[in-house]
Structure formats: C-alpha cells, structure tokens
Protein backbone atom coordinates (compact mmCIF):
# COMPACT_ATOMS: atom_id res chain seq x y z
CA UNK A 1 36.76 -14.39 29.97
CA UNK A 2 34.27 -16.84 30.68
CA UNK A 3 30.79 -17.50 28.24
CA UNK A 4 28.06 -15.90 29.83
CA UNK A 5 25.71 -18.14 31.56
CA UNK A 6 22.77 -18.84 28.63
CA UNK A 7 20.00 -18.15 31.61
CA UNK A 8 20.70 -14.84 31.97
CA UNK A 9 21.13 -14.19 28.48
CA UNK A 10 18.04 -11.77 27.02
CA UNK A 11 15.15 -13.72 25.34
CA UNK A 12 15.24 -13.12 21.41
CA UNK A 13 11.85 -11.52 20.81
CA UNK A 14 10.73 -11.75 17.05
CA UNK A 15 7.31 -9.75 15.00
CA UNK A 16 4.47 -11.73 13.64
CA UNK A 17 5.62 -11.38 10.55
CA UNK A 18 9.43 -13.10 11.02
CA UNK A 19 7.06 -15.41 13.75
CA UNK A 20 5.19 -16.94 11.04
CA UNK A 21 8.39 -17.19 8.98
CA UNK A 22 9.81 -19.76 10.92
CA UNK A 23 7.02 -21.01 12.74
CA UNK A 24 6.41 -22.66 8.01
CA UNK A 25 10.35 -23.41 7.97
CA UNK A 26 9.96 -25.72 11.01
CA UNK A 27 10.04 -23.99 14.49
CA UNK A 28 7.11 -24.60 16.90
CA UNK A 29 4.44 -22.27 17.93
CA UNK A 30 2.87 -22.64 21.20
CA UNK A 31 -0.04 -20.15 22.48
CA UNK A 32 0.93 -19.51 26.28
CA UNK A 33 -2.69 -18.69 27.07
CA UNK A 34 -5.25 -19.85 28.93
CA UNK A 35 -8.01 -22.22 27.54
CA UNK A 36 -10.28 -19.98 27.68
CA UNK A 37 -7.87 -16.77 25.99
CA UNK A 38 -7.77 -19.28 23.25
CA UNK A 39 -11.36 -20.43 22.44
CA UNK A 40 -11.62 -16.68 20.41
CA UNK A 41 -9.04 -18.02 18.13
CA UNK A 42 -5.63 -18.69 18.23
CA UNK A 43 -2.58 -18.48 15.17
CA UNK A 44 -3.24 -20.68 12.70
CA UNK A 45 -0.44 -24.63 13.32
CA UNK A 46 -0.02 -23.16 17.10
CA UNK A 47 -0.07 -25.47 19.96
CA UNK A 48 -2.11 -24.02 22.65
CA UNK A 49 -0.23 -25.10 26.48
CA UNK A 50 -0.94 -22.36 29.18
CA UNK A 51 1.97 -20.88 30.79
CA UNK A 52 1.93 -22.35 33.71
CA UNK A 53 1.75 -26.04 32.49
CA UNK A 54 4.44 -25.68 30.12
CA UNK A 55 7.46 -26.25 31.94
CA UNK A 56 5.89 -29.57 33.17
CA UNK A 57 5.16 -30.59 29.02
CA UNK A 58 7.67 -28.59 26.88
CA UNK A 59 9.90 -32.20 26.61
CA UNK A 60 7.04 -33.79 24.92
CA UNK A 61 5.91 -30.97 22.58
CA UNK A 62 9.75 -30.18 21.26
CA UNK A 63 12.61 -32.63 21.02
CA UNK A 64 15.94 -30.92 21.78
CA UNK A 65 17.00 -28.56 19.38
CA UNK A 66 14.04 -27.51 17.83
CA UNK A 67 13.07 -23.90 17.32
CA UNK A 68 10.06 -23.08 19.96
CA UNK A 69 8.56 -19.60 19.57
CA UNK A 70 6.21 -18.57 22.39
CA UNK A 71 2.96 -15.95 21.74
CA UNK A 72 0.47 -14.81 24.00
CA UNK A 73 -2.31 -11.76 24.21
CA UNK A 74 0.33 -8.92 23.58
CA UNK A 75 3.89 -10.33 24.32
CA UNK A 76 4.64 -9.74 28.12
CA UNK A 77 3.28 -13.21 29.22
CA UNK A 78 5.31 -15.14 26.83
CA UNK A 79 8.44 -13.39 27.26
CA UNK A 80 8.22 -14.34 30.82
CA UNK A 81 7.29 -18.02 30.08
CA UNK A 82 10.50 -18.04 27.77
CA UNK A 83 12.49 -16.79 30.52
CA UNK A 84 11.29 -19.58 32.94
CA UNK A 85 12.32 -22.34 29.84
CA UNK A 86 15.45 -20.78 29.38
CA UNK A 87 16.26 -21.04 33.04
CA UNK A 88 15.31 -24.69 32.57
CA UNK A 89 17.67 -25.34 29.88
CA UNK A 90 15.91 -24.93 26.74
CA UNK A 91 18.21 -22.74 24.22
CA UNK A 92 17.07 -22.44 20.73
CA UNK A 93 13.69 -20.09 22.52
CA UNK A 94 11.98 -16.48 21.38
CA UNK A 95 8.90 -14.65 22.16
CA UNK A 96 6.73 -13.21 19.56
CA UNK A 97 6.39 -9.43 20.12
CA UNK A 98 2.89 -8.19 19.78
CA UNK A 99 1.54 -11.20 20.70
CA UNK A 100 -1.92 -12.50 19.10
CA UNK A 101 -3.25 -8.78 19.16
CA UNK A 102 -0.36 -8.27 16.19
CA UNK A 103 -1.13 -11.64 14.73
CA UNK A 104 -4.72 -10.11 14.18
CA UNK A 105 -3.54 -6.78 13.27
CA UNK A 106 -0.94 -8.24 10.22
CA UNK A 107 -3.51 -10.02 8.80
CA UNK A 108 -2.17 -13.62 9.39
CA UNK A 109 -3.87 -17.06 9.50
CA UNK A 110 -5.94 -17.70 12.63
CA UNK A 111 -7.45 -21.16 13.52
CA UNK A 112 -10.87 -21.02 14.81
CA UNK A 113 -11.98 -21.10 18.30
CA UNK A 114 -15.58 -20.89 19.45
CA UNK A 115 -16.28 -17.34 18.52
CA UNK A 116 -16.60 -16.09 14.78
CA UNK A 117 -14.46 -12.69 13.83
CA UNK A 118 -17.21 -10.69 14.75
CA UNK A 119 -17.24 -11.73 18.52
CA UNK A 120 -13.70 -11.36 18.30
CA UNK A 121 -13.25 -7.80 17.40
CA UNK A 122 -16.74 -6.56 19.15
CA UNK A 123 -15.52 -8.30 22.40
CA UNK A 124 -11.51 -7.90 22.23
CA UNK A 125 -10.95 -6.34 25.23
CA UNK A 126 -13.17 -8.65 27.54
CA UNK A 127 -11.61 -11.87 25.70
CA UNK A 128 -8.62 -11.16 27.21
CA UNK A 129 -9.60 -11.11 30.52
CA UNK A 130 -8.54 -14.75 32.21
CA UNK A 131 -11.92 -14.97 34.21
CA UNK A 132 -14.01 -14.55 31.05
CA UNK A 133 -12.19 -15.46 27.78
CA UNK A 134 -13.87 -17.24 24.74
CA UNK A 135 -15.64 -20.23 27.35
CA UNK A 136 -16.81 -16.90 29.47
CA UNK A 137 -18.39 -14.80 26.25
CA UNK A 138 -20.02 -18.24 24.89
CA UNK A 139 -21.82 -18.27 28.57
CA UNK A 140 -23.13 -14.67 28.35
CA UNK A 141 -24.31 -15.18 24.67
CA UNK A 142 -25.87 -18.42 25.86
CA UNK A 143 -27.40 -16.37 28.81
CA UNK A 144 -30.78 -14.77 29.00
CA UNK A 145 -31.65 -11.54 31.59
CA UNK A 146 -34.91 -10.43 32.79
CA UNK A 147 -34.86 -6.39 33.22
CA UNK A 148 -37.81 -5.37 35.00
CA UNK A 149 -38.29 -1.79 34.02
CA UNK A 150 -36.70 -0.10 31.17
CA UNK A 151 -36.22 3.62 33.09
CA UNK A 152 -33.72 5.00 35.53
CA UNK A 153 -32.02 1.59 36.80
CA UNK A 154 -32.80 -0.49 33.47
CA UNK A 155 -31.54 1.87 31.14
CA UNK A 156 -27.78 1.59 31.52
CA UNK A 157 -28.01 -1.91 32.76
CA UNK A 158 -29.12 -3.05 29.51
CA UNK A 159 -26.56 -1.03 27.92
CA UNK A 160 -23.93 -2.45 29.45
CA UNK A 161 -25.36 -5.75 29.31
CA UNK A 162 -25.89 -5.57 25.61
CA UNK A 163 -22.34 -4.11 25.22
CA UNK A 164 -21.12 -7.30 26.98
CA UNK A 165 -22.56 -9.70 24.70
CA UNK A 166 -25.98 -11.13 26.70
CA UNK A 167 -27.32 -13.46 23.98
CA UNK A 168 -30.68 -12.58 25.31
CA UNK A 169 -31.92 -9.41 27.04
CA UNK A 170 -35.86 -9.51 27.82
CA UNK A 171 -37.25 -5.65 29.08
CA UNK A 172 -40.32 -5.25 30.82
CA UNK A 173 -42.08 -2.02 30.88
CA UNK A 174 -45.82 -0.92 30.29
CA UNK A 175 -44.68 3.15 30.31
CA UNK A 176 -43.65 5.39 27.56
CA UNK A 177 -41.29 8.10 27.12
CA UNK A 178 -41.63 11.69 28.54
CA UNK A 179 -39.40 14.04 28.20
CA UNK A 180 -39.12 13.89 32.21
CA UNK A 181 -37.39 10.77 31.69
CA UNK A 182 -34.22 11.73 29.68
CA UNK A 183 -32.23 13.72 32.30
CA UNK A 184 -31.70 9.65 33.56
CA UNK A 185 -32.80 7.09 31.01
CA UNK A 186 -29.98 7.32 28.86
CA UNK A 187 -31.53 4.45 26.17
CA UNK A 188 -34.43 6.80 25.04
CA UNK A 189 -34.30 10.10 23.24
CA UNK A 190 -35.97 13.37 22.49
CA UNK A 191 -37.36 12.10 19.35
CA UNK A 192 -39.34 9.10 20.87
CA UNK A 193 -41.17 10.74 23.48
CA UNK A 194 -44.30 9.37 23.55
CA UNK A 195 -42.96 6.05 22.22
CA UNK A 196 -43.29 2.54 24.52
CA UNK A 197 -40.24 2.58 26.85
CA UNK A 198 -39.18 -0.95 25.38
CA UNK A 199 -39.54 -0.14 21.91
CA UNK A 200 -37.16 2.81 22.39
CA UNK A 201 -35.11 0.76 24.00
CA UNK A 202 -34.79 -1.69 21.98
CA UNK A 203 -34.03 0.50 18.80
CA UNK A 204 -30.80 1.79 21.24
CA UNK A 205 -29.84 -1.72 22.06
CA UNK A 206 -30.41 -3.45 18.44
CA UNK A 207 -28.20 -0.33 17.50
CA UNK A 208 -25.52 -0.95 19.92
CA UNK A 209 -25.21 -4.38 19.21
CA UNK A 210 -27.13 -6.57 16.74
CA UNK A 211 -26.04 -9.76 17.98
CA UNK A 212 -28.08 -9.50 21.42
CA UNK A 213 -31.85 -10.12 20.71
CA UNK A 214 -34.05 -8.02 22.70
CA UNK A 215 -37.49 -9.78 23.82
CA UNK A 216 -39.93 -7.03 24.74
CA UNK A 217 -42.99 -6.53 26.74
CA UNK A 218 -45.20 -3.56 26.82
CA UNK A 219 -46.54 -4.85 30.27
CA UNK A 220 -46.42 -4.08 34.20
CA UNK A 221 -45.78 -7.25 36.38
CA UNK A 222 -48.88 -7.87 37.93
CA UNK A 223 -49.83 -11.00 40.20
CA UNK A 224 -51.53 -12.87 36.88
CA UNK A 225 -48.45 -12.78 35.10
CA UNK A 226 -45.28 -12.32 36.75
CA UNK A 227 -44.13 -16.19 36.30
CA UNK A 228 -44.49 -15.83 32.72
CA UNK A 229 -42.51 -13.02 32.04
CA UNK A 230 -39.70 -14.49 34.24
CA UNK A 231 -39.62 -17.85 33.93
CA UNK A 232 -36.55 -19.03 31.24
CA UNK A 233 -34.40 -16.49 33.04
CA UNK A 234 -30.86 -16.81 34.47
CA UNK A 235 -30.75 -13.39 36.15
CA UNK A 236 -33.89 -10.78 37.13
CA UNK A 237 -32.33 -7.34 37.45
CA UNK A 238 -34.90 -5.10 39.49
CA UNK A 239 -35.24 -1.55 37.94
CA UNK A 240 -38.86 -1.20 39.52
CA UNK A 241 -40.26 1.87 40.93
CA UNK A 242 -42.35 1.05 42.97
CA UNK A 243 -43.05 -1.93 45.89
CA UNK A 244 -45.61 -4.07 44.65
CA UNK A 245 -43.48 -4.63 41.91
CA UNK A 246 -40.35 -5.86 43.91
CA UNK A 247 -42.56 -7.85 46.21
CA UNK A 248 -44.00 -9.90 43.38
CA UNK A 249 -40.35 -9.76 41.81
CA UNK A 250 -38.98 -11.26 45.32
CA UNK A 251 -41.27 -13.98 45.60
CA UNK A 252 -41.17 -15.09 42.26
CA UNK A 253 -37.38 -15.27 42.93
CA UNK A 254 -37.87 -17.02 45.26
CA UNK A 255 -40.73 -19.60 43.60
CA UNK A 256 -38.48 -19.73 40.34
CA UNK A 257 -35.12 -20.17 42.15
CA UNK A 258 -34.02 -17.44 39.88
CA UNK A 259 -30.88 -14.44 41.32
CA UNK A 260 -32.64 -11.04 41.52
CA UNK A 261 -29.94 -8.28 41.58
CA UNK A 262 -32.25 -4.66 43.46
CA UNK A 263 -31.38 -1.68 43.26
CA UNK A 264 -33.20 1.68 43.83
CA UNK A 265 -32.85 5.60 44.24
CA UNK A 266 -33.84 8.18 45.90
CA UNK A 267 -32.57 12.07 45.84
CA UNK A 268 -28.83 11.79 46.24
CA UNK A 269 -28.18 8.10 47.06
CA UNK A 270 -28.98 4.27 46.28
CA UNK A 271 -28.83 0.72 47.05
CA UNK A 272 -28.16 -2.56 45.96
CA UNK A 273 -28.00 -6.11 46.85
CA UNK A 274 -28.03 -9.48 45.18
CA UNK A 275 -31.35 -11.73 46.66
CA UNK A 276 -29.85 -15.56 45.29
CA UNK A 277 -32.40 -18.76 46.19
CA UNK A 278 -29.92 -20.74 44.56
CA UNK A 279 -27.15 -20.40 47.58
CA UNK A 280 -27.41 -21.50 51.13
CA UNK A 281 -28.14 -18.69 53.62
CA UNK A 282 -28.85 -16.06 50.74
CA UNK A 283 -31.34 -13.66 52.70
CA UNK A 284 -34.18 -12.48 49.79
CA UNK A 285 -35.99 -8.77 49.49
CA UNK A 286 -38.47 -9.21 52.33
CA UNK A 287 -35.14 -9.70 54.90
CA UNK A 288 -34.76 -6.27 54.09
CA UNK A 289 -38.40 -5.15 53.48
CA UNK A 290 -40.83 -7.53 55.79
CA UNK A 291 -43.45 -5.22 54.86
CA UNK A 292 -44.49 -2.64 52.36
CA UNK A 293 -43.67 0.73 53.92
CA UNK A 294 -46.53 2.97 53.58
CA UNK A 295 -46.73 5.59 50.39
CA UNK A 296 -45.76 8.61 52.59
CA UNK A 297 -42.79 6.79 53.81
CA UNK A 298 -41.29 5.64 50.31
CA UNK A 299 -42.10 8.54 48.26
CA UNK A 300 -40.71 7.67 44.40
CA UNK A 301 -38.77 9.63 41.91
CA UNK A 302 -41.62 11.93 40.96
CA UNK A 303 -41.76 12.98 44.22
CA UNK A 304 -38.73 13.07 45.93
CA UNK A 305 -36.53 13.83 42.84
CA UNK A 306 -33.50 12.14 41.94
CA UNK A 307 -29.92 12.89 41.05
CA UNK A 308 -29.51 12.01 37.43
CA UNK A 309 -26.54 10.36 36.86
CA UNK A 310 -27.14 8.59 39.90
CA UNK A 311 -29.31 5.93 38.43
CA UNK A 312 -26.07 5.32 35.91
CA UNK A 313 -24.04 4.46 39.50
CA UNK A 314 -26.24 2.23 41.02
CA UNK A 315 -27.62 0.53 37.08
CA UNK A 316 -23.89 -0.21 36.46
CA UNK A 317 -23.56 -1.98 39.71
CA UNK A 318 -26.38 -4.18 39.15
CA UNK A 319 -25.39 -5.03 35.72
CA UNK A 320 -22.06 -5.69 36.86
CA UNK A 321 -23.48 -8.41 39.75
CA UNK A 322 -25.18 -10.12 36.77
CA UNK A 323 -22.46 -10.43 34.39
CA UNK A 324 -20.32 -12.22 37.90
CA UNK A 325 -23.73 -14.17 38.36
CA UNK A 326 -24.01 -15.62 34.84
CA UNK A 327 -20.06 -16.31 34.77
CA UNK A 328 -19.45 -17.31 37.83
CA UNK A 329 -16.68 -15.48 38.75
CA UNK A 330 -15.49 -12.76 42.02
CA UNK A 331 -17.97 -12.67 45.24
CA UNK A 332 -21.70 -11.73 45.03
CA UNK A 333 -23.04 -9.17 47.27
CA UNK A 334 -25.29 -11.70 48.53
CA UNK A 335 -25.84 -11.27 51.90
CA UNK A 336 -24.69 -7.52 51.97
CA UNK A 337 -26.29 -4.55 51.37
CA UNK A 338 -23.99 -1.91 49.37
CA UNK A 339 -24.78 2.29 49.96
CA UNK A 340 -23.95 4.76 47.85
CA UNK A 341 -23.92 8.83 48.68
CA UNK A 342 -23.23 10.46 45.84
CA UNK A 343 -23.10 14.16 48.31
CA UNK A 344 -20.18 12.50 50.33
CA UNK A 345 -19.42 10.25 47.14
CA UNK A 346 -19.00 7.29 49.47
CA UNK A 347 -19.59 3.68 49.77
CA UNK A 348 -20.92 2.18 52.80
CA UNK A 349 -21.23 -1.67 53.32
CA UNK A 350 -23.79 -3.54 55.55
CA UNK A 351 -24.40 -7.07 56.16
CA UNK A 352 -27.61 -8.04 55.24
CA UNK A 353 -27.94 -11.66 56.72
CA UNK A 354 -31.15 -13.79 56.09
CA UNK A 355 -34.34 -13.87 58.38
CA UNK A 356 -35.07 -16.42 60.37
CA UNK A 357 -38.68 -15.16 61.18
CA UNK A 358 -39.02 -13.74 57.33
CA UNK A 359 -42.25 -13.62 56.14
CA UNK A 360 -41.06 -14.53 52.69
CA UNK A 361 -38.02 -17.50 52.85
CA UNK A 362 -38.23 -18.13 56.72
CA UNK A 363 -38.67 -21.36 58.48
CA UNK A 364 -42.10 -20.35 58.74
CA UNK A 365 -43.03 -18.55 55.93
CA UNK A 366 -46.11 -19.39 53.37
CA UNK A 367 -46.81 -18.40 50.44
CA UNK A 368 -50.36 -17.46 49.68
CA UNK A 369 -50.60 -16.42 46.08
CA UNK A 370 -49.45 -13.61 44.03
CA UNK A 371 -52.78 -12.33 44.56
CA UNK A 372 -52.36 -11.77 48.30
CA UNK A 373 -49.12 -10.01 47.65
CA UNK A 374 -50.73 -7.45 45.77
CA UNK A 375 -53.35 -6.49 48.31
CA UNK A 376 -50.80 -6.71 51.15
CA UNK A 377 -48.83 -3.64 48.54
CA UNK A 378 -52.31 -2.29 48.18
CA UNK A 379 -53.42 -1.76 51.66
CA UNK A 380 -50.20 -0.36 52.28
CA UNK A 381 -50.74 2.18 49.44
C-alpha cells in the first residue's frame, strides 16, 4: 500500500496552551491576520504575515524543517492557510485551535499593538472585523462627531456611536427633558425630566462608555453661531426638528467642507441621506429642499406624531453612515435618498443627484450670510 500523499493529510491543530509550549522550545509562531487584526495585540514572539502573503514569504521566515504553528482570530483562517502550505510542501505545520480569542482567554503573553486591554475587550467584536481592526478603532477614537440635537434621531446615534468607540462626541441641544420625550429618546429617563437634554445625555453616554468624552452645549444653532459649534468636526449628524436648523446645518456643510448625514421622521416613516462637500458631484440638503416648505406643509413630531421606535431605525442608519464616513470603508448614500415605511416595513431607494440650478452648491449659487438663511426659514414659518 502506498504512503498517503502528505497534502491531503489533516492539518495537526494544537490549544494555546501546547501552542505556547512549543512556540518557547523552538517552533515559529506566525499571526495569519491582517495588519490591522493585529494592531489590538497579537501573542507575545509571534510573527505577524497575513494569510494571503504567506505563501509568497514562508521560505524566508522558516528554514526547512522547522516547526511553524499558524494562529489567527479563532482558528478557521489559519487552518486554511496551513492547508494552502501544506499543499506547497511545507510538512512539519499545525494550526492553533482557538485562535488569539483563546490566547486571551488562557491568560497568555500578548505583545502590544496600538490599543491598551481595555480597547481590546470593550471593542472585541469590532476588532475583528477586516475593514476596521486596531488601525480602524484608532481612527474612530481619533475622530470627533457633531450631533445636532440630542432627541428622537440623536439619541441612539450617540449611543451607538459611543458604543463604537468615537473619541469625541459633541451634542447640541438647548431643550430639556419631558416626559413626552421618552416613548423615543432612549438616552434620557424618567428621573431627569426637567433636566438639559445634553446633560442627560451625557450621564447615559459617560455611563456607557468612559473612554468617549462628551462635549456639550446647552444651545440651538442659530445664524451667530453655527460655525462655532461645528467647526473641528469630521462628521455633522442632523437630528434637527425643525428647517431652519438643517438649512443653517446644510450651508455650513457646505462652508466647512464638513459630511452631514439627515435624517428625519414623520408618523410611520423616515429618511436619510448623506450631503458630502468633500466628493465630486455630492448633491447637499437644498437639492432636496430648494426652499423651506411652509409650517402647514412640514408639520413636526408634536403635531403629526411619530412612531416610537422609528426614530431608533432611521438614528441607527445615520450613525451607521458616519462610522463608514470616518473609516472609510463600504459606499455612502451620497447621492441617494434611502425611505423607510415602517407600515409596509420596506425600504425604498431614490437617486438623489446634485442640482445644477441649486440655490445652495449650484453653478450659480451665493451665499449671503447665515443671517439671510434664517429669515428665508422665517418668512416661510
């Protein structure tokens, strides 16, 4: 009987514990993930080679005959990337079951990467995520997000921003809390009604996670102030209620080159879109709102009422566009406009392409001063 070929023979698969054993008597450890996986940490005298460039390098990390022992997140990657050395002629080859997520877990050594073991733990299950990884969570602690209004839209945007490890989340808001409120504005409770909206909010956040600082500001945007309270920003998110508001918001966008992710409510369904100076083509808020409609025609929540876990839909979404915004990862909806009906529980897509004749980023447009803004929102009124 002939010796079974050694490519189709199974891969060995070892535990930390037995990994670590050899990995001191003399056999190599190589991390199989990405650069980013690995800038949270990594097992402590591993060589970190992703995957896919191993094949290409394994001669010059291992001279024949030496032990290699292969570890990734949780143990499926590296068995596969043993498989593919095997098949390439490499014999003395095992993959470390349990992968760094056991490493962790047993207690052994770890080498640092860019993120302490705080960041780690708190941000495990984003870490190992390809698109984000430890280079991805250093650029959303590094990041800073404007949240205009700290009700309906802002209030589980910031949570989930917060959650995901924004360094810096600033909330602007000038109301307090009623009890109206809490049917939809999950950060507040019944015991601070009557407190500032961003104070409640940030006791909820700072409770949530006490590495993000919260900025606050007890304040409505007005024309006199709007580039100071935005300005610094990477990312606006629009939780406004009402349309001077997003008009100031949209042309400070567009003054301050800054992405402004909208969204807004009404009854049973919502809307949002991201308005982005920074790319070519990006239509901004007045493509889809030349003009202030008039008060009768845009009734807000008070009036019209509003589903309430409907904000949560359509707050998620728009924290979700800023998180891709500040890592730069999947497609924008820039240039589309994205409808939700919660009745039909549907999603409905439009294109939303930029204005030519805009009156706030066409050829022709001028800008006039906050000032005018206002009273164009006022006469409206």
């Amino acid at each position: 009987m002939s010796a079974p070929d050694a490519a189709v023979l199974p891969i060995p698969q070892v535990d930390v514990v037995e990994a670590r054993r050899r990995q001191l008597a003399g056999a190599l450890l190589i991390d199989v993930r990405t650069d980013g996986e690995r800038a949270a940490g990594s097992p402590e005298g591993a060589i970190g080679m992703p995957s896919a460039q191993l094949p290409l390098a394994i001669a010059e990390l291992a001279p024949p005959g030496r032990e290699i022992l292969l570890i990734c997140l949780s143990g499926p990657r590296s068995l596969r990337a043993a498989q593919d050395l095997r098949a390439r002629g490499c014999q003395r080859i095992a993959s470390v079951a349990g992968g760094y997520v056991g490493w962790l877990a047993a207690g052994l050594p770890v080498q640092a990467g860019g993120l302490d073991a705080d960041a780690q733990d708190r941000y495990a299950r984003q870490l190992c995520l390809p698109e984000i990884g430890g280079a991805g969570q250093a650029r959303l602690a590094a990041a800073r997000v404007a949240l205009v209004g700290a009700g309906g839209l802002g209030a589980p945007a910031a949570l989930y921003l917060a959650a995901a490890g924004v360094g810096t989340l600033t909330l602007i808001d000038d109301d307090r809390v009623e009890r109206s409120n809490l049917h939809r504005q999950v950060l507040h409770t019944d015991a601070r009604v009557g407190l500032s909206k961003v104070e409640s909010a940030r006791m909820t956040l700072a409770a949530l996670n006490p590495r993000v600082q919260v900025v606050t500001h007890a304040a409505r945007v007005q024309a006199d102030n709007v580039e100071v309270l935005l300005g610094g920003h990477d990312v606006v998110i629009d939780g406004a209620d009402n349309f001077p508001t997003r008009y100031l918001l949209a042309a400070a966008s567009l003054r301050l080159r800054l992405p402004l992710v909208y969204g807004a409510v009404e009854r049973f369904s919502g809307q949002v879109s991201v308005f982005d100076p920074r790319r070519a083509g990006s239509p901004c808020y007045r493509c889809l709102f030349p003009e202030p409609p008039a008060a009768a025609d845009a009734p807000n929540c008070a009036e019209a009422g509003v589903l309430g876990v409907l904000p949560g839909v359509i707050g998620l979404l728009q924290a979700t566009e800023a998180l891709k915004l500040l890592l730069g990862i999947g497609t924008p909806l820039v240039g589309r406009l994205l409808l939700f009906d919660a009745l039909a529980m549907c999603f409905r897509e439009l294109r939303l392409p930029r204005d030519a004749a805009c009156p706030g980023c066409g050829a022709t447009a001028h800008f006039s001063g906050y000032e005018d803004l206002a009273r164009l929102c006022a006469a409206a009124g």
